[in-house]
C-alpha atoms as a PDB file:
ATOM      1  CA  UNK A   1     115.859  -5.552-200.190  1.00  0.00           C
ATOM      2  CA  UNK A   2     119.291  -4.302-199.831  1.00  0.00           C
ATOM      3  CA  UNK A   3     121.995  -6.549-198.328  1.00  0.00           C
ATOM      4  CA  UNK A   4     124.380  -4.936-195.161  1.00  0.00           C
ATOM      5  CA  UNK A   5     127.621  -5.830-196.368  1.00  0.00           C
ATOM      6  CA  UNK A   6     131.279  -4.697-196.925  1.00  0.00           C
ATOM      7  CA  UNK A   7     132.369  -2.686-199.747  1.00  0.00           C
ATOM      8  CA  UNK A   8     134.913  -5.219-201.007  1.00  0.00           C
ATOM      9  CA  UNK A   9     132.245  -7.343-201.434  1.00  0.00           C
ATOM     10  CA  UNK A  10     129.458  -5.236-202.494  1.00  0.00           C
ATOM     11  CA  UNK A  11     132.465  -4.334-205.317  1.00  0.00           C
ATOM     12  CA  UNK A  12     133.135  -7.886-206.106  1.00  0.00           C
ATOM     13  CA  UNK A  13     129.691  -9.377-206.573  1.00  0.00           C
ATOM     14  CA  UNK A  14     127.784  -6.238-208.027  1.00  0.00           C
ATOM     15  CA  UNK A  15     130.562  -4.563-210.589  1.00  0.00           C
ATOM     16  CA  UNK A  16     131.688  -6.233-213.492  1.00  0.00           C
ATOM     17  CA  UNK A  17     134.371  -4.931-216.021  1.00  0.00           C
ATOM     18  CA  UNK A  18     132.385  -3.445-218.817  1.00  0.00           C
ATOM     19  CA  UNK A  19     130.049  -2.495-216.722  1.00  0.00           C
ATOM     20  CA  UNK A  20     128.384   1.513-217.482  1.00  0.00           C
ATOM     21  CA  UNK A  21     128.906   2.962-214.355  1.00  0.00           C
ATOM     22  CA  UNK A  22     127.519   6.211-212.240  1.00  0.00           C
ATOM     23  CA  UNK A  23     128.905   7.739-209.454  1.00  0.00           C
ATOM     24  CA  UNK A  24     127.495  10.983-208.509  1.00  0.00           C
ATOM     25  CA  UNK A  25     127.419  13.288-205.337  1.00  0.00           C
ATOM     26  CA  UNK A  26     127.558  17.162-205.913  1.00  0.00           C
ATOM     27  CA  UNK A  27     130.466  19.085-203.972  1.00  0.00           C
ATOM     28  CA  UNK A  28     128.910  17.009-201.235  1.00  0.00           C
ATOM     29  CA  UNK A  29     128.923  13.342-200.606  1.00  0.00           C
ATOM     30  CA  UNK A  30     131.357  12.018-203.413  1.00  0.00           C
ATOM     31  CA  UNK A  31     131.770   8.624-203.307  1.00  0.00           C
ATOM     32  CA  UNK A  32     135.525   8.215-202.938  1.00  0.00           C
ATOM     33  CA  UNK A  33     135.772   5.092-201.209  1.00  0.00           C
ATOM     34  CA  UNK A  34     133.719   3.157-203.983  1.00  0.00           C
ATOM     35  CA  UNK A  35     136.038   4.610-206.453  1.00  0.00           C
ATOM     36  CA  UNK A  36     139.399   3.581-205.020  1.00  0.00           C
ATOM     37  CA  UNK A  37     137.900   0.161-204.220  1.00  0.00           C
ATOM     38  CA  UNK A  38     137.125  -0.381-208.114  1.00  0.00           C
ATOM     39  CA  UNK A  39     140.460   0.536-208.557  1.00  0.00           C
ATOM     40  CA  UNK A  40     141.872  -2.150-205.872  1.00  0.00           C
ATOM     41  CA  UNK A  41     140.245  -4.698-207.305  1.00  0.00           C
ATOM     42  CA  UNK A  42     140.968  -3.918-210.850  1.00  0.00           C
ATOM     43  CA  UNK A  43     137.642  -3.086-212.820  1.00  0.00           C
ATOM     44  CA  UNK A  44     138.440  -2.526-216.359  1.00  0.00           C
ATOM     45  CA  UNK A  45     136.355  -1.555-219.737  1.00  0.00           C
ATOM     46  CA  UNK A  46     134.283   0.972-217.685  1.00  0.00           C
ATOM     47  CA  UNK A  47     132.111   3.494-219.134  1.00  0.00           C
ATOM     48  CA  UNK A  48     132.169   6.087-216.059  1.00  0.00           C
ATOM     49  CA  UNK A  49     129.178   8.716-216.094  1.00  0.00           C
ATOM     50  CA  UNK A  50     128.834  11.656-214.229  1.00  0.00           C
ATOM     51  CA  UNK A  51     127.522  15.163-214.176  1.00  0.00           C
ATOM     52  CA  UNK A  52     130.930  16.992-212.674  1.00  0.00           C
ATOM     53  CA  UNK A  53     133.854  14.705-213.120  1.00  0.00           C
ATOM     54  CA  UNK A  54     136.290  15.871-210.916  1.00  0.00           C
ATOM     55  CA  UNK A  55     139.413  14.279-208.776  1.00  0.00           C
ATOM     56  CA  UNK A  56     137.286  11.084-208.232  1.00  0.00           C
ATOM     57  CA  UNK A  57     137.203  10.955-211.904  1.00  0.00           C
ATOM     58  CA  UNK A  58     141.002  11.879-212.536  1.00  0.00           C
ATOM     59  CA  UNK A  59     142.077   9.276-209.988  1.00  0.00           C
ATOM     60  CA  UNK A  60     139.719   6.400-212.033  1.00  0.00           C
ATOM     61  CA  UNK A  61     140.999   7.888-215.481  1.00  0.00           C
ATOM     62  CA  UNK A  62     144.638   7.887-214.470  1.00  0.00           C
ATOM     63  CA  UNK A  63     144.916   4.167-213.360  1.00  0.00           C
ATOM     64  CA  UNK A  64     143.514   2.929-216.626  1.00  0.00           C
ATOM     65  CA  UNK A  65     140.228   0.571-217.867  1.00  0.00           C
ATOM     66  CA  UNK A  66     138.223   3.725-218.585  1.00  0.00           C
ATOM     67  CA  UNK A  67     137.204   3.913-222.181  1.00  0.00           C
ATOM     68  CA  UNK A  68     134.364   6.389-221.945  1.00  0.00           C
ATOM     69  CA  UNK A  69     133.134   9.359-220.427  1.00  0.00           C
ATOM     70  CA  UNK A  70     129.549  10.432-220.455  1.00  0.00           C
ATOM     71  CA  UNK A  71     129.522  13.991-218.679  1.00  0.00           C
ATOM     72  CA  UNK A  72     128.864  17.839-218.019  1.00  0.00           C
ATOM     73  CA  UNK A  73     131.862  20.355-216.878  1.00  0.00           C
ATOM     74  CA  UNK A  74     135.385  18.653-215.793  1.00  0.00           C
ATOM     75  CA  UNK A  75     137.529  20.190-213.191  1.00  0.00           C
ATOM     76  CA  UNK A  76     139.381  20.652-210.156  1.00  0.00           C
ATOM     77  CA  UNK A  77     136.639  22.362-207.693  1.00  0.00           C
ATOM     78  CA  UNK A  78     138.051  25.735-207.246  1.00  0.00           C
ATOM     79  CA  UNK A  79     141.320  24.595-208.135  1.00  0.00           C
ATOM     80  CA  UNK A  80     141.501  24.300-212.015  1.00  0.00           C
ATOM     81  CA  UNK A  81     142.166  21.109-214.554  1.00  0.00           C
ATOM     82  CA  UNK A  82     141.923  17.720-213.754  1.00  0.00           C
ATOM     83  CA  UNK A  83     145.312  16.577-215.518  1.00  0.00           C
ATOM     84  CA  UNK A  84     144.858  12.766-215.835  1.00  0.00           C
ATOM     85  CA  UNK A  85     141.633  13.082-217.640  1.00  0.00           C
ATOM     86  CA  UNK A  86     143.566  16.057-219.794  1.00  0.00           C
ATOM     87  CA  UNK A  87     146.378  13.349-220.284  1.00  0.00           C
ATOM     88  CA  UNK A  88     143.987  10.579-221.366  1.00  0.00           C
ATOM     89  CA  UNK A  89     142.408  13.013-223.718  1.00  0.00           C
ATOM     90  CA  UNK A  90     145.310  15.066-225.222  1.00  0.00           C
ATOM     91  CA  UNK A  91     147.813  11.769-225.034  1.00  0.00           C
ATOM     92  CA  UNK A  92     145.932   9.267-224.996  1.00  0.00           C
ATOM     93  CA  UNK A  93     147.681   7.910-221.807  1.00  0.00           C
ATOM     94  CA  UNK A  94     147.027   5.488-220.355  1.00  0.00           C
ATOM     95  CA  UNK A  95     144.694   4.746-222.803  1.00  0.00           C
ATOM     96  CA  UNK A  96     142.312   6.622-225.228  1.00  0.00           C
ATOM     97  CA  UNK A  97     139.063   8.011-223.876  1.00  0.00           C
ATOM     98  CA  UNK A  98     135.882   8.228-225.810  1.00  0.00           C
ATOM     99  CA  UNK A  99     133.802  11.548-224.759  1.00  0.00           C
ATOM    100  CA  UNK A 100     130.104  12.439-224.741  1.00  0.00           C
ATOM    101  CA  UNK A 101     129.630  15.862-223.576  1.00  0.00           C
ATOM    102  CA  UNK A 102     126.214  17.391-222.125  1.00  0.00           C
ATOM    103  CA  UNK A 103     124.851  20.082-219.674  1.00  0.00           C
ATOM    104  CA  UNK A 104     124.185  19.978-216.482  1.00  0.00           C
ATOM    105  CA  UNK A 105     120.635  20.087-217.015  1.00  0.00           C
ATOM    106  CA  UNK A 106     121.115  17.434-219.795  1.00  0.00           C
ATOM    107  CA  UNK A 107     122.559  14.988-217.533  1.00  0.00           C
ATOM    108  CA  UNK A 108     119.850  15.851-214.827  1.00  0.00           C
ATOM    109  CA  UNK A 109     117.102  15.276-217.604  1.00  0.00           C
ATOM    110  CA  UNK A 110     118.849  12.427-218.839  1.00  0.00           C
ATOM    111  CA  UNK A 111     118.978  11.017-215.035  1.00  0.00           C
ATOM    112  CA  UNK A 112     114.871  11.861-214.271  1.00  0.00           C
ATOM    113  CA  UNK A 113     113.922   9.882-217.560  1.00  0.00           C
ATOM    114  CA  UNK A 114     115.849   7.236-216.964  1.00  0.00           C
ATOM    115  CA  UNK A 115     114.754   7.041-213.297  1.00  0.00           C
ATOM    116  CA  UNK A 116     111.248   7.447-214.712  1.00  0.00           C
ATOM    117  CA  UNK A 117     111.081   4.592-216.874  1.00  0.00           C
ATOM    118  CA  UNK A 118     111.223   7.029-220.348  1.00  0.00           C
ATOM    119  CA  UNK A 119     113.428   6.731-223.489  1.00  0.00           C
ATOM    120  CA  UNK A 120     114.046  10.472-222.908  1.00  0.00           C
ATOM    121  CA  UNK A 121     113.801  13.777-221.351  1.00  0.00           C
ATOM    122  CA  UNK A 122     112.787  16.557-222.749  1.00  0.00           C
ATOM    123  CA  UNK A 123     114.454  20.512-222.300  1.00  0.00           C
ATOM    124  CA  UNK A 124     114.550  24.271-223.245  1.00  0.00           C
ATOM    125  CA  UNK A 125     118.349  23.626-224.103  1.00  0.00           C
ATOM    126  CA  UNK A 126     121.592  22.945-226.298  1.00  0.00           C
ATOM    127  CA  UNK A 127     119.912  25.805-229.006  1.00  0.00           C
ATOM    128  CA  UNK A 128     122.680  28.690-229.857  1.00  0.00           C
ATOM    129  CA  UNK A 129     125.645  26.139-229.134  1.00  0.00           C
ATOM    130  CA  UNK A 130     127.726  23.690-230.918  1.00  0.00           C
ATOM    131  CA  UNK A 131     126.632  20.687-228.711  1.00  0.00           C
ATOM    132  CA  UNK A 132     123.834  19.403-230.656  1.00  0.00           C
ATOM    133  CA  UNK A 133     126.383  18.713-233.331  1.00  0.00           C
ATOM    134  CA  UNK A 134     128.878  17.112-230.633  1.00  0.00           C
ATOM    135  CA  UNK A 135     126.845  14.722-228.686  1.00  0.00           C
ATOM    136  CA  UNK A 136     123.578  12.470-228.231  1.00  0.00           C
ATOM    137  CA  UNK A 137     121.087  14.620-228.739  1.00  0.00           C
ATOM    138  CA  UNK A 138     117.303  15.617-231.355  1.00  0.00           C
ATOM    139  CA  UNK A 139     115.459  18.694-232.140  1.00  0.00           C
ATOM    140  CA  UNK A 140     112.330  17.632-231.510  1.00  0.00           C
ATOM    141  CA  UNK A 141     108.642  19.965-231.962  1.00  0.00           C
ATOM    142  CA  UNK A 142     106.294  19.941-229.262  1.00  0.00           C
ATOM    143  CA  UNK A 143     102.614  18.367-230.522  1.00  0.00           C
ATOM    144  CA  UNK A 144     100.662  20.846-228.106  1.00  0.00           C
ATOM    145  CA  UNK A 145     102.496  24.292-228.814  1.00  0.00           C
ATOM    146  CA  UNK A 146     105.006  23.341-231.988  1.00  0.00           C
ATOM    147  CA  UNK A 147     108.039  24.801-230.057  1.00  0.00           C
ATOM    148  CA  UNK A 148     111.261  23.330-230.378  1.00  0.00           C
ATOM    149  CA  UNK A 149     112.910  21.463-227.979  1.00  0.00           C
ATOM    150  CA  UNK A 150     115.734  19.535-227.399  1.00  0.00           C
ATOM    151  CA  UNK A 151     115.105  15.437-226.683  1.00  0.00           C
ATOM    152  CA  UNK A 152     117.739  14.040-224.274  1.00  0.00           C
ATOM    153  CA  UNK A 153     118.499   9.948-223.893  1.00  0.00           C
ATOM    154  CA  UNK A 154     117.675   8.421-220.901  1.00  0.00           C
ATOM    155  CA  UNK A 155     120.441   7.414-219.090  1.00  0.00           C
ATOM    156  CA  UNK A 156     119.980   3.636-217.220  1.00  0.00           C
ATOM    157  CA  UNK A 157     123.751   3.052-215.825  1.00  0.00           C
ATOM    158  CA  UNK A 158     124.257  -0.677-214.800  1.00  0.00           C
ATOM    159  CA  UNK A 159     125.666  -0.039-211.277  1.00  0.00           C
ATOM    160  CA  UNK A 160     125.340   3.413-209.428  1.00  0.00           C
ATOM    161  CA  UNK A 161     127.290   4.267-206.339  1.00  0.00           C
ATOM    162  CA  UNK A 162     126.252   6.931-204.020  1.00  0.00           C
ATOM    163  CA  UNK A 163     127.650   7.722-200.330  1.00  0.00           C
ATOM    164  CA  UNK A 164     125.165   8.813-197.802  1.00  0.00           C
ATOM    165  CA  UNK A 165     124.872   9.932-194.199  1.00  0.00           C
ATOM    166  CA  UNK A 166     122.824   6.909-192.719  1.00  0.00           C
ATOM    167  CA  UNK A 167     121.029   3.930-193.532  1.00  0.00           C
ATOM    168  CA  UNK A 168     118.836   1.652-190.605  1.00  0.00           C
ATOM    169  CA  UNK A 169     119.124  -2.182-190.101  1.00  0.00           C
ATOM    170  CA  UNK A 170     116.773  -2.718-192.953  1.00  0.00           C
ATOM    171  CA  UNK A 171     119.404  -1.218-195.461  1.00  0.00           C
ATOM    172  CA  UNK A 172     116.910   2.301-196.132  1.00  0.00           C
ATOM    173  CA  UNK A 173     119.295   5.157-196.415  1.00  0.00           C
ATOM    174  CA  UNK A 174     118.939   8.587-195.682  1.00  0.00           C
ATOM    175  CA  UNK A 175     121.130  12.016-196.566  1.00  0.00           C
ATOM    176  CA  UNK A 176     120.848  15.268-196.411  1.00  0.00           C
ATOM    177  CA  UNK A 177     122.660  18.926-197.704  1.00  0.00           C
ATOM    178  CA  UNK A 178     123.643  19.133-201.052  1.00  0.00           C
ATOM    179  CA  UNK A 179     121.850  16.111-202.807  1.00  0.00           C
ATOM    180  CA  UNK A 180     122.609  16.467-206.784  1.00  0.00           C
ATOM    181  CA  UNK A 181     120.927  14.326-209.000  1.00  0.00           C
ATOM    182  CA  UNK A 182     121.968  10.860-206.320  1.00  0.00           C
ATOM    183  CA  UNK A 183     118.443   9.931-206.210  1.00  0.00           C
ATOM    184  CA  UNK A 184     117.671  10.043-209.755  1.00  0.00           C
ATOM    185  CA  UNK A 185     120.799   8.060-210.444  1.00  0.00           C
ATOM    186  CA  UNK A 186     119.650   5.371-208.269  1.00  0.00           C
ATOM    187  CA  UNK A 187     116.276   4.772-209.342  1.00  0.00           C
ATOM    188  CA  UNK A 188     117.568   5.268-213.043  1.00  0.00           C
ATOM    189  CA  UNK A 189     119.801   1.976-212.218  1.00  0.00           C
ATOM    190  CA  UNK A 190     120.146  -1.874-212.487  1.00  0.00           C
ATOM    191  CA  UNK A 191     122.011  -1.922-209.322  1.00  0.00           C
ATOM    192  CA  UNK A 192     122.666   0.582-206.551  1.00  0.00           C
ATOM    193  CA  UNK A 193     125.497   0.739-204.269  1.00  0.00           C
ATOM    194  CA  UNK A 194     125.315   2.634-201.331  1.00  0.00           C
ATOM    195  CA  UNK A 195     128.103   3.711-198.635  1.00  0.00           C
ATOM    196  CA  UNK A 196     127.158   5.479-195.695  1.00  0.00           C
ATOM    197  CA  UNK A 197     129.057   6.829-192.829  1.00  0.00           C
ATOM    198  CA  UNK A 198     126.858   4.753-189.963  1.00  0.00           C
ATOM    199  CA  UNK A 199     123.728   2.209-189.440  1.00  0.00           C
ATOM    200  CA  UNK A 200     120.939   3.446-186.857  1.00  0.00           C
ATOM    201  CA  UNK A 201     118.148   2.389-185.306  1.00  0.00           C
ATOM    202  CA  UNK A 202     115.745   5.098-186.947  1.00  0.00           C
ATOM    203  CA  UNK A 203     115.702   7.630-189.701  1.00  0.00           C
ATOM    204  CA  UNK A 204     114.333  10.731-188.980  1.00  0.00           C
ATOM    205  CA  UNK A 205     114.547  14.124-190.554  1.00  0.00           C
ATOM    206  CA  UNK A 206     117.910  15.695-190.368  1.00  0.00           C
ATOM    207  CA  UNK A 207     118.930  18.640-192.216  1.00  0.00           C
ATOM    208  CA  UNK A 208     117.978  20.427-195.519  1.00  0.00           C
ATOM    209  CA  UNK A 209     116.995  18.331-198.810  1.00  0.00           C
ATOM    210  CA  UNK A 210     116.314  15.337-196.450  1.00  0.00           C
ATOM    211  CA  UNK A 211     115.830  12.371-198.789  1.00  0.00           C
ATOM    212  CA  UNK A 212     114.767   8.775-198.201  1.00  0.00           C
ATOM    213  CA  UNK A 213     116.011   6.281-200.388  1.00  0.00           C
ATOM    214  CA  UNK A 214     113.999   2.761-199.697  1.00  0.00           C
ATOM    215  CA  UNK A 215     115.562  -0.425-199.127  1.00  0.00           C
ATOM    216  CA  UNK A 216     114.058  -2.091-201.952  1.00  0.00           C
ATOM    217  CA  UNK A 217     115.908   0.140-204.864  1.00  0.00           C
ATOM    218  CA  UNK A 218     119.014  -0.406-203.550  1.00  0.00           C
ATOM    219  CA  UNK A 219     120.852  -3.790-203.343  1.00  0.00           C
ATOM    220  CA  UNK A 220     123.696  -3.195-201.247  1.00  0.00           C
ATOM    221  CA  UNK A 221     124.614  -0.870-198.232  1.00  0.00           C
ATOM    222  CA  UNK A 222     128.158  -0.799-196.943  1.00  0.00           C
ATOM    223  CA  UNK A 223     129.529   1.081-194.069  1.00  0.00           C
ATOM    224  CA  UNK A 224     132.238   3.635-194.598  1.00  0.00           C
ATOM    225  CA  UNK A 225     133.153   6.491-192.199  1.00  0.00           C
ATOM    226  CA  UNK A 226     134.598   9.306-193.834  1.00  0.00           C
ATOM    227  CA  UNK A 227     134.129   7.205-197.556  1.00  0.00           C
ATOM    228  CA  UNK A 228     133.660  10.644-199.124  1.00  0.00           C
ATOM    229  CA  UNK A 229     136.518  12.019-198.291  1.00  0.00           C
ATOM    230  CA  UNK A 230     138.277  14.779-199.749  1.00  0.00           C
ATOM    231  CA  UNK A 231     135.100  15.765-200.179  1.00  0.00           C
ATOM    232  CA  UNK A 232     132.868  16.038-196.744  1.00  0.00           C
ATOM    233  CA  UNK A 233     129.588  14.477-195.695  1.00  0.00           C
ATOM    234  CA  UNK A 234     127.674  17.274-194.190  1.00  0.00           C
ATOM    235  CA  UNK A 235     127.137  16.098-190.111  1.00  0.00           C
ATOM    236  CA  UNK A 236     129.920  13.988-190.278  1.00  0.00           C
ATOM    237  CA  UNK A 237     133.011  15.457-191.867  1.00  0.00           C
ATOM    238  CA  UNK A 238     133.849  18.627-193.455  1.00  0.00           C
ATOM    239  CA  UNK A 239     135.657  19.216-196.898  1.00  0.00           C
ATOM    240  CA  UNK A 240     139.398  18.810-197.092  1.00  0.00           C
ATOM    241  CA  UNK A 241     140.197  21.752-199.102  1.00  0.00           C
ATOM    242  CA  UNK A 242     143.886  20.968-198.915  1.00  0.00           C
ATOM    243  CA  UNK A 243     143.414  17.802-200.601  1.00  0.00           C
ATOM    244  CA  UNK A 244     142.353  19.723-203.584  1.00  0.00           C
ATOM    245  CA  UNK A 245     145.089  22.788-203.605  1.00  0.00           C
ATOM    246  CA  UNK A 246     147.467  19.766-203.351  1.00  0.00           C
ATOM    247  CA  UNK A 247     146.227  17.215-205.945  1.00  0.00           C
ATOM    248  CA  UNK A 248     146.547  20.127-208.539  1.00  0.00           C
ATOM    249  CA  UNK A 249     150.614  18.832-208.612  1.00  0.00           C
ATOM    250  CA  UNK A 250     150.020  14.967-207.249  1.00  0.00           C
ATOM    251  CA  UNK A 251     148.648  14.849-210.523  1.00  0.00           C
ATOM    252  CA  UNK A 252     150.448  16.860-213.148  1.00  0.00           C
ATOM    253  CA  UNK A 253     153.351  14.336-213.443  1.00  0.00           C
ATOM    254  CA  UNK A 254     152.621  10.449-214.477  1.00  0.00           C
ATOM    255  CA  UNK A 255     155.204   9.083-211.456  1.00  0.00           C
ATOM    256  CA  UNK A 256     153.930  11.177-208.948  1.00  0.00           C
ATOM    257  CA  UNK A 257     150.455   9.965-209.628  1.00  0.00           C
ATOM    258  CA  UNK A 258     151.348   6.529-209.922  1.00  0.00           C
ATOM    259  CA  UNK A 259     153.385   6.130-207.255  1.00  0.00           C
ATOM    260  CA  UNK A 260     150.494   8.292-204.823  1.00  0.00           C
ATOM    261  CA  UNK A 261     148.076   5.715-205.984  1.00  0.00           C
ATOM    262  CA  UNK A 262     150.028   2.892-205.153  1.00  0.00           C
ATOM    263  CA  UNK A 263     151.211   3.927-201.688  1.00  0.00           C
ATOM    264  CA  UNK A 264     147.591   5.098-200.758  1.00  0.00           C
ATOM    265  CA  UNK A 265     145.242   3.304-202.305  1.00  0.00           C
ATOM    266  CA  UNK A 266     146.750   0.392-203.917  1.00  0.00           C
ATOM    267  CA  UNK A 267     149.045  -0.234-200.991  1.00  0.00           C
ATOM    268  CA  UNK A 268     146.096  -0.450-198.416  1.00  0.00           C
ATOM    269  CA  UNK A 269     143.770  -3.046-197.976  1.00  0.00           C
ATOM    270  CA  UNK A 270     140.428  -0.571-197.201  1.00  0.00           C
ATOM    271  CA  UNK A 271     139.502   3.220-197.197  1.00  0.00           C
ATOM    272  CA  UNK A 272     140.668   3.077-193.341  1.00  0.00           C
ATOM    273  CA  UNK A 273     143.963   2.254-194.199  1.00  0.00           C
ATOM    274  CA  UNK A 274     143.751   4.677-197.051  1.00  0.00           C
ATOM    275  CA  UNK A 275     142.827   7.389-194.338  1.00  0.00           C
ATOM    276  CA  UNK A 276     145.678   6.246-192.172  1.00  0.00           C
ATOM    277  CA  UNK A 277     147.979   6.464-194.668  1.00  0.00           C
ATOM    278  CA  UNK A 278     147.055  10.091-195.089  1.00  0.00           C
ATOM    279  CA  UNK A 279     148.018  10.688-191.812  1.00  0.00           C
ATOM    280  CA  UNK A 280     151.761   8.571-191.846  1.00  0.00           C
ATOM    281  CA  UNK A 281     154.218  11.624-191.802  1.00  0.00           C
ATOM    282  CA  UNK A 282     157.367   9.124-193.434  1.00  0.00           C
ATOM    283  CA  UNK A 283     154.497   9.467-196.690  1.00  0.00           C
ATOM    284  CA  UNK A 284     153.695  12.759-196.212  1.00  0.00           C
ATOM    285  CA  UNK A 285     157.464  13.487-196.238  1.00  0.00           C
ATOM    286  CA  UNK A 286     157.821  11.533-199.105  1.00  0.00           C
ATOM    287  CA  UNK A 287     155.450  13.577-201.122  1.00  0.00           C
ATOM    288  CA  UNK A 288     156.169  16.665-199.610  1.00  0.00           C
ATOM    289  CA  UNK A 289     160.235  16.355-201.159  1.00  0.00           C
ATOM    290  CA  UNK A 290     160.329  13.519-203.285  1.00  0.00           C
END
């Protein structure tokens, strides 16, 4: 059954440096919060996977104790590069970063077998490029037809973290909209972390791609309005599209980035001081000329 708790302490007692780590959400529902509370409370050695790495990703990279990347497509949504994870990879700064590359529908394979209790998943994919030579991957024949396909690993990530709309006093959750791969990812875990933006009495269907996730394959459910922002939880919040245009130069330069991470996330104690900190115009001046 999953426990009602803070994120601080769902962080503390379920995430462990070393750990292999996945924290997906699609566009939609992007578990930001999580993120900046792993970086708060220092979580090193990380393997981070996900199936579009993108400023959640940068922000983790940048601060350091990432050694590995297991992904599909890396970018700023609409925007363009993601230049921490560039840095890390062209520089080596702040530390070197070990890559395995995959498609999307590798990583969603990879999530469904692992979620399903197989080795591997199995795809009309990877043939005609130069990934099979660049990544985890076999050529395998089928035994009913003889066509070739390619055999994806299973991917079993020690903690996942997911932000969702609701969950009820018995710690099920529910979202809705845009739902990636977040329920593969959870089942395909050892331990599931979920945020969501209230508790209710009842869960009922709410919107399109409704999905029920059960109390007893998760272990923790934390409460955290707005925890996906930039990115929006449909109901709730929308998309702060600024964010993006403006973390394109946040994060070009190495002081800019270090000293946005320390006034808004390391310098506040909880993702609602990291949203009021947003809003304090003596930072936003700051930022705005140096």
């Amino acid at each position: 059954m999953a426990e009602i708790t803070t994120l601080k302490e769902a962080v503390a007692s379920l995430v462990s440096s070393g750990s292999v780590l996945a924290m997906e959400g699609f566009t939609h529902l992007i578990p930001f919060a999580a993120a900046h509370e792993l970086i708060r409370q220092g979580k090193s050695d990380l393997t981070l996977i996900r199936m579009t790495p993108d400023v959640i990703y940068d922000q983790l990279i940048g601060m350091g104790g990432i050694n590995r990347l297991v992904f599909s497509w890396g970018g700023n949504p609409g925007v363009g590069s993601l230049h921490r994870f560039r840095d890390a990879v062209e520089n080596a700064h702040p530390g070197p970063l070990d890559l395995e590359e995959h498609s999307h529908a590798g990583m969603a394979a990879r999530y469904s077998a692992g979620a399903s209790g197989l080795p591997f998943g199995v795809l009309r994919g990877y043939s005609g490029t130069d990934l099979p030579a660049r990544t985890n991957v076999a050529v395998i024949e089928c035994p009913f037809t003889g066509e070739r396909l390619t055999a994806v690993p299973a991917l079993n990530p020690d903690v996942t973290v997911i932000h969702a709309q609701q969950a009820d006093r018995d710690g099920n959750v529910a979202m809705w909209g845009i739902t990636g791969v977040q329920k593969e990812a959870v089942l395909a875990a050892r331990v599931a972390i979920v945020t969501v933006e209230e508790i209710v009495d009842e869960l009922y269907p709410r919107g399109p791609n409704h999905v029920i996730l059960p109390t007893w394959s998760l272990d923790a459910v934390a409460v955290v309005p707005r925890g996906s922002h930039p990115s929006y939880s449909m109901g709730y919040s929308t998309r702060d599209n600024a964010f993006y245009k403006e973390w394109d130069a946040i994060s070009r330069d190495r002081e800019t980035f270090a000293w946005w991470m320390e006034a808004f996330v390391l310098g506040t104690d909880d993702h609602r001081g990291y949203l009021a900190a947003l809003e304090d115009p003596v930072l936003a001046e700051r930022l705005l000329h140096g």
